[in-house]
C-alpha atoms as a PDB file:
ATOM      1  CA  UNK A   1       0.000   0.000   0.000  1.00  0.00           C
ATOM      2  CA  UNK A   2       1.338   3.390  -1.144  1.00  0.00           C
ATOM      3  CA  UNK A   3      -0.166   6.815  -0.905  1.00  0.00           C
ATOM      4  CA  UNK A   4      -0.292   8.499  -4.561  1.00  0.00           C
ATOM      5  CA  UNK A   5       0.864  12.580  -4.678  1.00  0.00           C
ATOM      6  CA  UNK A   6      -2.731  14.644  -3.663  1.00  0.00           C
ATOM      7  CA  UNK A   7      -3.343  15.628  -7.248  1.00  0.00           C
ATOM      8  CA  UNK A   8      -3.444  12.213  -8.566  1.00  0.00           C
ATOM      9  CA  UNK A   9      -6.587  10.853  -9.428  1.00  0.00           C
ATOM     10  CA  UNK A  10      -5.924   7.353  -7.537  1.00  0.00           C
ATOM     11  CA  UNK A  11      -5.359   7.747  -3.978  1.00  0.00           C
ATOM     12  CA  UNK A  12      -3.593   4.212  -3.293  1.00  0.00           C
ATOM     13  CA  UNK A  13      -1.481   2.181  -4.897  1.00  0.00           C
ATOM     14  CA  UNK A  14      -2.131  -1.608  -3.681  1.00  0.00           C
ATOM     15  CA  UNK A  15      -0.632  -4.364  -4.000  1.00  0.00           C
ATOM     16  CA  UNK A  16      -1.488  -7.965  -3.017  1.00  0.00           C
ATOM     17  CA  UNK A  17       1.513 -10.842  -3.365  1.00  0.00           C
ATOM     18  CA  UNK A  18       1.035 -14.824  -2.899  1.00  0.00           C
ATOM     19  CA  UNK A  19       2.919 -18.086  -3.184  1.00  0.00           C
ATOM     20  CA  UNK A  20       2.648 -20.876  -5.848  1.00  0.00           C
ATOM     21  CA  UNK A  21       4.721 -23.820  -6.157  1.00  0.00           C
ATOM     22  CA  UNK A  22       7.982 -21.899  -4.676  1.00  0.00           C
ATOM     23  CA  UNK A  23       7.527 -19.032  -6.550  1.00  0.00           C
ATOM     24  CA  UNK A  24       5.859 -15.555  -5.491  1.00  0.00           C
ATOM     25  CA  UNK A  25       2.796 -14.158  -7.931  1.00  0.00           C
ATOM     26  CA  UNK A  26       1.300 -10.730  -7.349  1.00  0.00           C
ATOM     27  CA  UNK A  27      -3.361 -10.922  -8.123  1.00  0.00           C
ATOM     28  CA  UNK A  28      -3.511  -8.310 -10.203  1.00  0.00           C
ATOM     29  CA  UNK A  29      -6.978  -6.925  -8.356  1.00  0.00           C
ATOM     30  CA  UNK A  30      -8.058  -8.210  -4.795  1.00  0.00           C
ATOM     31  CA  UNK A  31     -11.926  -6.878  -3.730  1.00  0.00           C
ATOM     32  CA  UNK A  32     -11.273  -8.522  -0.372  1.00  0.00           C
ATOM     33  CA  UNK A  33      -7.637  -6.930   0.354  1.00  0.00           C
ATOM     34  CA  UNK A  34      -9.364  -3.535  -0.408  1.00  0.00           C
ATOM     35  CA  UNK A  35     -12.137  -4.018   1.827  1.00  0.00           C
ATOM     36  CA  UNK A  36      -9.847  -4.758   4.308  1.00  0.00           C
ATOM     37  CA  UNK A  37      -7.437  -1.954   3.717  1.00  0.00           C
ATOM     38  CA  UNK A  38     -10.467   0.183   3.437  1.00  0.00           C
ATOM     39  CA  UNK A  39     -11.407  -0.605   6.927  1.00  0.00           C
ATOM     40  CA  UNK A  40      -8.196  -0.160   8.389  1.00  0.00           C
ATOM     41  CA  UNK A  41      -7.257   3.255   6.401  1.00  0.00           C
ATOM     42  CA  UNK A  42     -11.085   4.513   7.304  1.00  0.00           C
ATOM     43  CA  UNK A  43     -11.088   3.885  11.170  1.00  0.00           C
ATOM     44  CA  UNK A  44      -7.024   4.994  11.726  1.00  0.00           C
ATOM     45  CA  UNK A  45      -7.945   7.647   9.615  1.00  0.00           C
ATOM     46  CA  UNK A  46      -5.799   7.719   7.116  1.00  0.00           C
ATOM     47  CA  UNK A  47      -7.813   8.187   4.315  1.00  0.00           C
ATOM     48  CA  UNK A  48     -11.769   9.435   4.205  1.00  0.00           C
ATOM     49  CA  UNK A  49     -14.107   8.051   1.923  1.00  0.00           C
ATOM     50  CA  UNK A  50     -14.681   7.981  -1.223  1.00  0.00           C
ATOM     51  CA  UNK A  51     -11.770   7.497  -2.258  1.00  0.00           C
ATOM     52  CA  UNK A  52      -9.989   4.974  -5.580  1.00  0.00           C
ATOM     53  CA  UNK A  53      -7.627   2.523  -5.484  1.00  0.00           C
ATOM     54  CA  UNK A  54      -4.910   1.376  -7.916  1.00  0.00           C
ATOM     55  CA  UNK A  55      -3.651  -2.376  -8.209  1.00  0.00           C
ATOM     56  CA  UNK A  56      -2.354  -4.269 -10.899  1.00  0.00           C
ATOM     57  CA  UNK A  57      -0.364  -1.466 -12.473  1.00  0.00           C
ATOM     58  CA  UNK A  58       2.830  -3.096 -12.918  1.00  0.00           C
ATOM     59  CA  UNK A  59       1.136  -6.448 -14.313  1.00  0.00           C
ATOM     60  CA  UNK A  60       0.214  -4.002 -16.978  1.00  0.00           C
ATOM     61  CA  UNK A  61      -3.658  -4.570 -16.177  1.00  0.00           C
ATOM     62  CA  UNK A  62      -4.124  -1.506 -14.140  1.00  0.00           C
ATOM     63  CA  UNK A  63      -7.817  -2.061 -12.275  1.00  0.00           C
ATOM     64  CA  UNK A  64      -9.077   0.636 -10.543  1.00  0.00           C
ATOM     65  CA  UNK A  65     -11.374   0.119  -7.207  1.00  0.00           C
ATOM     66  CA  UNK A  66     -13.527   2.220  -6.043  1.00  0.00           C
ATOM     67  CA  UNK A  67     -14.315   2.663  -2.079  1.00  0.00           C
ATOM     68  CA  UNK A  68     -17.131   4.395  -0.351  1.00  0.00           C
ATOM     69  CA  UNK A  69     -18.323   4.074   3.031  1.00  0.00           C
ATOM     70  CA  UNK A  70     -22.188   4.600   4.573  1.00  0.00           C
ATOM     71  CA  UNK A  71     -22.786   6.922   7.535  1.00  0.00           C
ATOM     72  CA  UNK A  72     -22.995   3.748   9.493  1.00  0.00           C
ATOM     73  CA  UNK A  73     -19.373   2.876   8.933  1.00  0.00           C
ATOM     74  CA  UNK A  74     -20.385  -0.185   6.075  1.00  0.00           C
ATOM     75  CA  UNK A  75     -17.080  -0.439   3.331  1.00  0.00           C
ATOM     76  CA  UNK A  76     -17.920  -0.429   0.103  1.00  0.00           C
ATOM     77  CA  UNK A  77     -16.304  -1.922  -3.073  1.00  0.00           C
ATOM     78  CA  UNK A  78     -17.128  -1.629  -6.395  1.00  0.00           C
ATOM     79  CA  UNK A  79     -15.639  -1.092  -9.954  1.00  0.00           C
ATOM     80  CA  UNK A  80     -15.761  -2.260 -13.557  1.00  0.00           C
ATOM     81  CA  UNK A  81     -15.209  -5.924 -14.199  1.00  0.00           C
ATOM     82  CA  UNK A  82     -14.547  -8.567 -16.873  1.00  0.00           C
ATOM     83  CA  UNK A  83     -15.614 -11.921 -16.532  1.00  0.00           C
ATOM     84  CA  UNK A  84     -13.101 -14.452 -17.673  1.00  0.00           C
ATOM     85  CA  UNK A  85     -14.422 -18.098 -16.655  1.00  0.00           C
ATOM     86  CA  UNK A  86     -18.019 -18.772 -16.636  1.00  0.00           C
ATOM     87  CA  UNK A  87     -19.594 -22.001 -16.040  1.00  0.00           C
ATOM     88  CA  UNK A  88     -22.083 -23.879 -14.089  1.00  0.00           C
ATOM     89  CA  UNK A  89     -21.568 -27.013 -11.060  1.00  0.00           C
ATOM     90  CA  UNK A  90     -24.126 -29.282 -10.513  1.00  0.00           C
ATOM     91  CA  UNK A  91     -24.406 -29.795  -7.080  1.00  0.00           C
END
């Protein structure tokens, strides 16, 4: 996590980094990281909602998240998404 300069139109930077097999892979866009962030950066105050998030930049898929907050304190995520594996499980 890393603040961008005020004028930017991101606020955050984030990054998210996980092992596989030995080697270290970075998810190019985490909704549940950001909430989580979100939380944190909201009640410490370091950051007042709304507010957008950058991750994935250096992956060269640069998603941008979006985070709002109710008067009640709820964290919100949203953004634009593309759906890459659809199926259905018969259960």
């Amino acid at each position: 996590l890393g603040p961008y300069p005020p004028e930017s139109t991101e606020t955050f930077e984030v990054r998210a980094f996980f092992p596989v097999n030995g080697t270290t892979r970075e998810d190019p866009v985490t909704g549940s990281l950001n909430a989580s962030v979100a939380q944190w950066l909201l009640r410490t105050g370091r950051a007042s909602a709304p507010y957008t998030v950058s991750q994935g930049t250096l992956l060269h898929r640069t998603g941008r998240v979006h985070i709002s907050a109710d008067a009640d304190g709820t964290v919100w995520i949203g953004g634009d998404t593309i759906t890459c594996v659809s199926g259905f499980v018969e259960l």
